[in-house]
N, C-alpha and C. Protein backbone atom coordinates (compact mmCIF):
# COMPACT_ATOMS: atom_id res chain seq x y z
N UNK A 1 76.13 119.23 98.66
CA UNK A 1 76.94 118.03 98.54
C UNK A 1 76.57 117.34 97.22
N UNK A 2 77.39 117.26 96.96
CA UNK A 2 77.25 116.48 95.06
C UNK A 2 76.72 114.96 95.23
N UNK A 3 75.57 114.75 94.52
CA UNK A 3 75.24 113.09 94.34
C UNK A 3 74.28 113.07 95.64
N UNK A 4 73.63 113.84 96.11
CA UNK A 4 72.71 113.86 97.10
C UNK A 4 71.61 114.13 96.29
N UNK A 5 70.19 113.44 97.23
CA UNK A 5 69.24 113.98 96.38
C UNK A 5 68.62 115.47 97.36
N UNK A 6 67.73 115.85 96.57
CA UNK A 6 66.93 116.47 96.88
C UNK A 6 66.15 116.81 97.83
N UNK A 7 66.14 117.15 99.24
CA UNK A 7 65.06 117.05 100.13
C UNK A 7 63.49 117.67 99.80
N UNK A 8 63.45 118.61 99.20
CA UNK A 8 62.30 119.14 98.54
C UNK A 8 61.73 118.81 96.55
N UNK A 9 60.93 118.40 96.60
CA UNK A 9 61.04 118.11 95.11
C UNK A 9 60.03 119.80 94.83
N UNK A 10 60.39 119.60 93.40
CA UNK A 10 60.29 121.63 92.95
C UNK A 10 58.82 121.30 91.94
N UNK A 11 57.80 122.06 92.00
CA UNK A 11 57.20 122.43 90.96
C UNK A 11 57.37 123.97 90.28
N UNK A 12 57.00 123.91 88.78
CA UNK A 12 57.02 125.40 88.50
C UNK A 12 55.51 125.43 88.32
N UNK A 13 54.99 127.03 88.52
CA UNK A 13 53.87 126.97 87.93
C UNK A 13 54.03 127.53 86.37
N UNK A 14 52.66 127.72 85.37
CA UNK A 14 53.00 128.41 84.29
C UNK A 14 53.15 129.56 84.40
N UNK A 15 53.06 130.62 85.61
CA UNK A 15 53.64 131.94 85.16
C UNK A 15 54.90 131.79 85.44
N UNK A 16 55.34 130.87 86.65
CA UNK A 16 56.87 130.75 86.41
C UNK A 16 57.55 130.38 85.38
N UNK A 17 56.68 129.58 84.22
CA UNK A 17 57.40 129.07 82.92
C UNK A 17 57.64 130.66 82.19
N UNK A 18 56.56 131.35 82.20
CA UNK A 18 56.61 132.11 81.67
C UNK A 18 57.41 133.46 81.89
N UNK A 19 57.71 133.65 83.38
CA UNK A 19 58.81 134.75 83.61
C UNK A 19 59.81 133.96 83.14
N UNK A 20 60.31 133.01 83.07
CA UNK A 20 62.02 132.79 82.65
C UNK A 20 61.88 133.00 80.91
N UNK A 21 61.15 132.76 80.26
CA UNK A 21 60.76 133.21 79.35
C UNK A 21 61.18 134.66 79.11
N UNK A 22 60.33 135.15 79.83
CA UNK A 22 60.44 137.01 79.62
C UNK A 22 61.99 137.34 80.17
N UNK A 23 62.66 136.66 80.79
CA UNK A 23 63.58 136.72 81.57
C UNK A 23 64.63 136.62 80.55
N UNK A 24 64.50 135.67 79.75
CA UNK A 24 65.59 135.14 78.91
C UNK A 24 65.30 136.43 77.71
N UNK A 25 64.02 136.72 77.24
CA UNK A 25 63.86 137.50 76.24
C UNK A 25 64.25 138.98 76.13
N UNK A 26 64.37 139.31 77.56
CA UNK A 26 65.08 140.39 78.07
C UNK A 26 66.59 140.61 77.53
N UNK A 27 67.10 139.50 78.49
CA UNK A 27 68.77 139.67 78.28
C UNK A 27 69.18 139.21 76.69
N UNK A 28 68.51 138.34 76.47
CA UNK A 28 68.93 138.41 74.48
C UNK A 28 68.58 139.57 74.04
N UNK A 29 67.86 140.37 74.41
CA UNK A 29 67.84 141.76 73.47
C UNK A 29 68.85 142.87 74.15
N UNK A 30 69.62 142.79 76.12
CA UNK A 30 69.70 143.52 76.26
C UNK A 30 71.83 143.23 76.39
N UNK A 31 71.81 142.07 76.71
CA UNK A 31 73.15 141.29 76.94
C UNK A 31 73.19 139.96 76.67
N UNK A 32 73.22 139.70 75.26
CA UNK A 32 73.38 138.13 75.47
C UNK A 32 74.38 137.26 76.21
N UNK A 33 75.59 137.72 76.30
CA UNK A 33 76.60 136.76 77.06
C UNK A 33 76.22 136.76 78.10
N UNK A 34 75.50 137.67 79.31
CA UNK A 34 75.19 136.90 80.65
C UNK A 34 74.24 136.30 80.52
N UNK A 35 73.34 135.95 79.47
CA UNK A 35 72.12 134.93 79.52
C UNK A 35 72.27 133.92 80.68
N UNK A 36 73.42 133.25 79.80
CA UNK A 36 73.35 132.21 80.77
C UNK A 36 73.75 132.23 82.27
N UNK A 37 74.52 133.44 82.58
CA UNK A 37 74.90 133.64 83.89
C UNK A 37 73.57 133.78 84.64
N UNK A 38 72.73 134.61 83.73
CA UNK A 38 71.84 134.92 85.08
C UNK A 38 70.48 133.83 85.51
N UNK A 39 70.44 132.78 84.22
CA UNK A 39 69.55 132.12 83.91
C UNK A 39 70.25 130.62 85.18
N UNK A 40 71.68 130.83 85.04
CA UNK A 40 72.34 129.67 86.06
C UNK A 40 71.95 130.14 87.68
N UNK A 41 71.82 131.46 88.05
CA UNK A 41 72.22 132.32 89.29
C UNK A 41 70.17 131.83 89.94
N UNK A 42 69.84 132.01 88.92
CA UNK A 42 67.71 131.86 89.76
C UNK A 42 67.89 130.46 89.55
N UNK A 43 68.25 129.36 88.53
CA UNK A 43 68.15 128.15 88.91
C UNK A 43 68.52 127.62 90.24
N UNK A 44 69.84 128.24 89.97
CA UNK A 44 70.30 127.81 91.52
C UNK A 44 69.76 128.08 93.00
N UNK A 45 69.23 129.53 92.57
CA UNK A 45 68.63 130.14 94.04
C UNK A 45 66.91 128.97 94.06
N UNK A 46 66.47 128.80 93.29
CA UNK A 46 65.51 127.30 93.12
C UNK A 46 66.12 126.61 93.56
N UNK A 47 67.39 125.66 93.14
CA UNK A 47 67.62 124.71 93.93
C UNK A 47 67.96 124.78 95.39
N UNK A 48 68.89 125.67 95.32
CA UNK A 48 68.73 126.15 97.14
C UNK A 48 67.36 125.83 98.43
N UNK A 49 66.63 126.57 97.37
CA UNK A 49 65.05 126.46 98.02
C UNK A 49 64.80 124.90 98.64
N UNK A 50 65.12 124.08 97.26
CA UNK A 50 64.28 123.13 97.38
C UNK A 50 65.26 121.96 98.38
N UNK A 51 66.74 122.51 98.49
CA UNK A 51 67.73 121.89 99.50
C UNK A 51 67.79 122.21 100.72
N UNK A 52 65.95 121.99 100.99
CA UNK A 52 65.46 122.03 102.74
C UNK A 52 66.02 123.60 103.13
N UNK A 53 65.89 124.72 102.18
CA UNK A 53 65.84 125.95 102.52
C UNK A 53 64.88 126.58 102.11
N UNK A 54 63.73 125.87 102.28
CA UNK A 54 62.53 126.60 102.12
C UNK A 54 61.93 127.78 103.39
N UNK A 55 62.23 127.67 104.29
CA UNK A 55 61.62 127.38 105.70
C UNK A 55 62.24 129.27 105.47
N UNK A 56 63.42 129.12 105.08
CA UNK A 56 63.80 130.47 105.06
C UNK A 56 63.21 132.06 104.68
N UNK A 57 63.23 131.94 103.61
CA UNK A 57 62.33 132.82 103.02
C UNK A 57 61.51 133.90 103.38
N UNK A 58 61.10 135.27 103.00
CA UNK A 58 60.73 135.61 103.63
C UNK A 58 59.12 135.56 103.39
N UNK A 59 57.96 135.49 104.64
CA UNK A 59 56.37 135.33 104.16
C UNK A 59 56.06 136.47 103.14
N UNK A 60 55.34 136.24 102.45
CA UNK A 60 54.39 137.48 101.44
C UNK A 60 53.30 137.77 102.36
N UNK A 61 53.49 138.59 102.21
CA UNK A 61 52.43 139.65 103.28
C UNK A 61 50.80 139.08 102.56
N UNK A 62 50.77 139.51 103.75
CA UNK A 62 48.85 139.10 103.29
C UNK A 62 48.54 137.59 102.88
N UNK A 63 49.22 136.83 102.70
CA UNK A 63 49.21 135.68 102.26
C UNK A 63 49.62 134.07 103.84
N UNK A 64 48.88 133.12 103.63
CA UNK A 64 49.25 132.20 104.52
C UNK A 64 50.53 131.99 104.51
N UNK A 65 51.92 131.86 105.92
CA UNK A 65 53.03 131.38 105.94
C UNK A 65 53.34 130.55 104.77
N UNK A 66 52.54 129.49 104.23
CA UNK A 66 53.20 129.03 103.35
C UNK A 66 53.75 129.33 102.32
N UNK A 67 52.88 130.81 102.05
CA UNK A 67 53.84 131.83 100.77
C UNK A 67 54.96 132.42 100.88
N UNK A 68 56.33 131.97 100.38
CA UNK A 68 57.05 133.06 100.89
C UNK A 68 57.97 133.02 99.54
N UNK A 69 58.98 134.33 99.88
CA UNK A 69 60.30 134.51 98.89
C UNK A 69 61.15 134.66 99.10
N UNK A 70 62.25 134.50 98.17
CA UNK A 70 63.64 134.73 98.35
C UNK A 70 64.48 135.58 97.39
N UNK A 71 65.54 135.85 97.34
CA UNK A 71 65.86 136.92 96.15
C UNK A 71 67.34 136.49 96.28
N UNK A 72 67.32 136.01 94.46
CA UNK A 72 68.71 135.81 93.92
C UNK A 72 69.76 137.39 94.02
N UNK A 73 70.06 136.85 94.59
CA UNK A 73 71.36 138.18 95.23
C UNK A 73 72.39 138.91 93.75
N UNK A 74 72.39 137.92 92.69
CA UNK A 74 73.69 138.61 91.66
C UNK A 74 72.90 139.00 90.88
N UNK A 75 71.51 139.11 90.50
CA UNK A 75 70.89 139.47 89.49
C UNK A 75 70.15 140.51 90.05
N UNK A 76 69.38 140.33 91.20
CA UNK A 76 68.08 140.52 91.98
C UNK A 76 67.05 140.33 91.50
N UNK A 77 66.81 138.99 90.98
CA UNK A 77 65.45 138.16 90.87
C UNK A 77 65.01 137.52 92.55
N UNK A 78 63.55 137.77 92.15
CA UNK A 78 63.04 137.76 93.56
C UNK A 78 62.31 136.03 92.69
N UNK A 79 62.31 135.46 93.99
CA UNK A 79 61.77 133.97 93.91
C UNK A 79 61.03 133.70 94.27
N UNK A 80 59.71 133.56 94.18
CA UNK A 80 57.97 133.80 95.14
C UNK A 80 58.04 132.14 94.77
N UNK A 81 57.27 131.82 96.16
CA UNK A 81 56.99 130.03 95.88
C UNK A 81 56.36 129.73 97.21
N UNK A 82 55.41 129.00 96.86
CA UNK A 82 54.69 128.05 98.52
C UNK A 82 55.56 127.14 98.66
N UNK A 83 55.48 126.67 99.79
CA UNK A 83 55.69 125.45 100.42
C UNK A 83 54.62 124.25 101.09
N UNK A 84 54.46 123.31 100.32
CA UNK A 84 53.65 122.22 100.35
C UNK A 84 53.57 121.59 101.52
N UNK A 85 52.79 120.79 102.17
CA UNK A 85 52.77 119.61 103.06
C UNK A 85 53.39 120.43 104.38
N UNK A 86 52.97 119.18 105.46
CA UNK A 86 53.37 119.66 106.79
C UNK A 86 53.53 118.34 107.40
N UNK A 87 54.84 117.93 107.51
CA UNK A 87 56.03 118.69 107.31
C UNK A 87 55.78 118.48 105.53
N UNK A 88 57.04 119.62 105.30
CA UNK A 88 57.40 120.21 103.69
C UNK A 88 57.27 119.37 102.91
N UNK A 89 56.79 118.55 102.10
CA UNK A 89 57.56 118.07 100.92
C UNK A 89 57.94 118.30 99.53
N UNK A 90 57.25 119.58 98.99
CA UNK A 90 58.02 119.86 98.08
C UNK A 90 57.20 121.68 98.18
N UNK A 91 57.89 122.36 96.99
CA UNK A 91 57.95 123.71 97.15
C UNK A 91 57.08 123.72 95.52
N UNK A 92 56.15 124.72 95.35
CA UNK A 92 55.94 125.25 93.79
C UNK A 92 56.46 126.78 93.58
N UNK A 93 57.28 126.74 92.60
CA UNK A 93 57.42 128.21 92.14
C UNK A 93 56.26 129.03 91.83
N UNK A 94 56.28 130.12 92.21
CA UNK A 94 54.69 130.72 91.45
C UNK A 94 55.32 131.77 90.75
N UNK A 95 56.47 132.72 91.09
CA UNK A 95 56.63 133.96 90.00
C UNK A 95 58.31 134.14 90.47
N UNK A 96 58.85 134.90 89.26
CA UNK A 96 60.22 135.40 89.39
C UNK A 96 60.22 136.46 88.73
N UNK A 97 60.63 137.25 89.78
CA UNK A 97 60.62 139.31 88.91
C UNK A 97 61.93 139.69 89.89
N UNK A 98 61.97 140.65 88.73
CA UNK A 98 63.33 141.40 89.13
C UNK A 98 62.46 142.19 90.43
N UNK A 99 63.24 142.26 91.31
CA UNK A 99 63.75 143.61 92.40
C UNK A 99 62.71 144.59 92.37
N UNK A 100 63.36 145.03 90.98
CA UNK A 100 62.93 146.64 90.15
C UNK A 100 61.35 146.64 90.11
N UNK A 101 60.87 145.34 89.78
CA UNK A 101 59.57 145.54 89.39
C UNK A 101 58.57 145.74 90.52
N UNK A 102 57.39 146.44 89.89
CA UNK A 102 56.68 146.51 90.88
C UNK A 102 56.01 145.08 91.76
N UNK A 103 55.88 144.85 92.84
CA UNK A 103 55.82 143.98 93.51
C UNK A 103 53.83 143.07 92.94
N UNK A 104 54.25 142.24 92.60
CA UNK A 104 52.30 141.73 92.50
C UNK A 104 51.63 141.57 93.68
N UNK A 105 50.73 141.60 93.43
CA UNK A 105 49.36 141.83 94.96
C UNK A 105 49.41 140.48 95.17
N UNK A 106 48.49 140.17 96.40
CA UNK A 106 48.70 138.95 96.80
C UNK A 106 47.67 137.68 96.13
N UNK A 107 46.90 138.57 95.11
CA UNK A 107 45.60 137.49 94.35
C UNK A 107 46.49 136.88 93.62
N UNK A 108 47.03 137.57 92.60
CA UNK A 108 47.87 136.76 91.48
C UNK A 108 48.62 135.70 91.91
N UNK A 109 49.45 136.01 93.53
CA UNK A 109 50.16 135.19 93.58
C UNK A 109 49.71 134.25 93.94
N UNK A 110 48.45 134.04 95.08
CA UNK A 110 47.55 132.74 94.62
C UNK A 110 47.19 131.99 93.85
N UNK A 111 46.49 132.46 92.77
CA UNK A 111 46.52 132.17 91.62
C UNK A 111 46.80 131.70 91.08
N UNK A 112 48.06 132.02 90.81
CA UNK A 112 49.33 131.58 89.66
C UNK A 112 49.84 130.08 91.01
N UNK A 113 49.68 129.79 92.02
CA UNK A 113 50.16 129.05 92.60
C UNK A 113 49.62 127.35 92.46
C-alpha cells in the first residue's frame, strides 16, 4: 500500500554493501540495460522482507531461526538476513548471491551479520 510505513526497519551489513557492488559490477560488464532491472527486482525482494514478511523465509540450516532467506524469483538472487527482536523489529541483510553460487557455510553468515 503506497504512503504506509514500514513495519520492519532494514539494516545492510557490509558484505551486503558489498555483494550489490559485485552485483552491479557483473551486469555492467555482462548487460548493462538490465542493471537496473535487476538491481530494482533484490531491492524490492528487501523491501518485501521488511513489509512484516520476514517470518517467511526460509531458516539457514545450522544457524538459530532467526537466520533465514529468501530468493528474488526474476533474477535468482538469494536474500540471507536475520531477524531482530522478539517480537521482530527490524531485519539485517547479511549476503545476496545468485542461486548459481555456491551456497556460504554458516560462520560467514554469522559473521557478516
Amino acid at each position: 500500500m503506497p504512503g504506509r510505513n514500514r513495519v520492519l526497519s532494514i539494516g545492510w551489513s557490509s558484505r551486503a554493501i558489498g555483494d550489490l557492488t559485485r552485483i552491479e559490477s557483473y551486469w555492467l560488464g555482462q548487460n548493462p540495460a538490465i542493471l537496473p532491472s535487476v538491481l530494482q527486482a533484490i531491492l524490492a525482494r528487501v523491501t518485501w522482507i521488511g513489509d512484516d514478511h520476514a517470518s517467511i523465509g526460509s531458516p539457514v540450516p545450522e544457524l538459530p531461526t532467526t537466520y533465514r532467506s529468501q530468493l528474488e524469483r526474476a533474477y535468482g538472487y538469494k536474500v540471507s538476513y536475520r531477524v531482530n527482536g522478539d517480537p521482530p523489529t527490524s531485519v539485517t541483510i547479511i549476503t545476496i548471491r545468485h542461486a548459481m553460487q555456491r551456497p556460504l557455510s554458516p560462520s560467514p553468515i554469522r559473521r557478516y551479520s
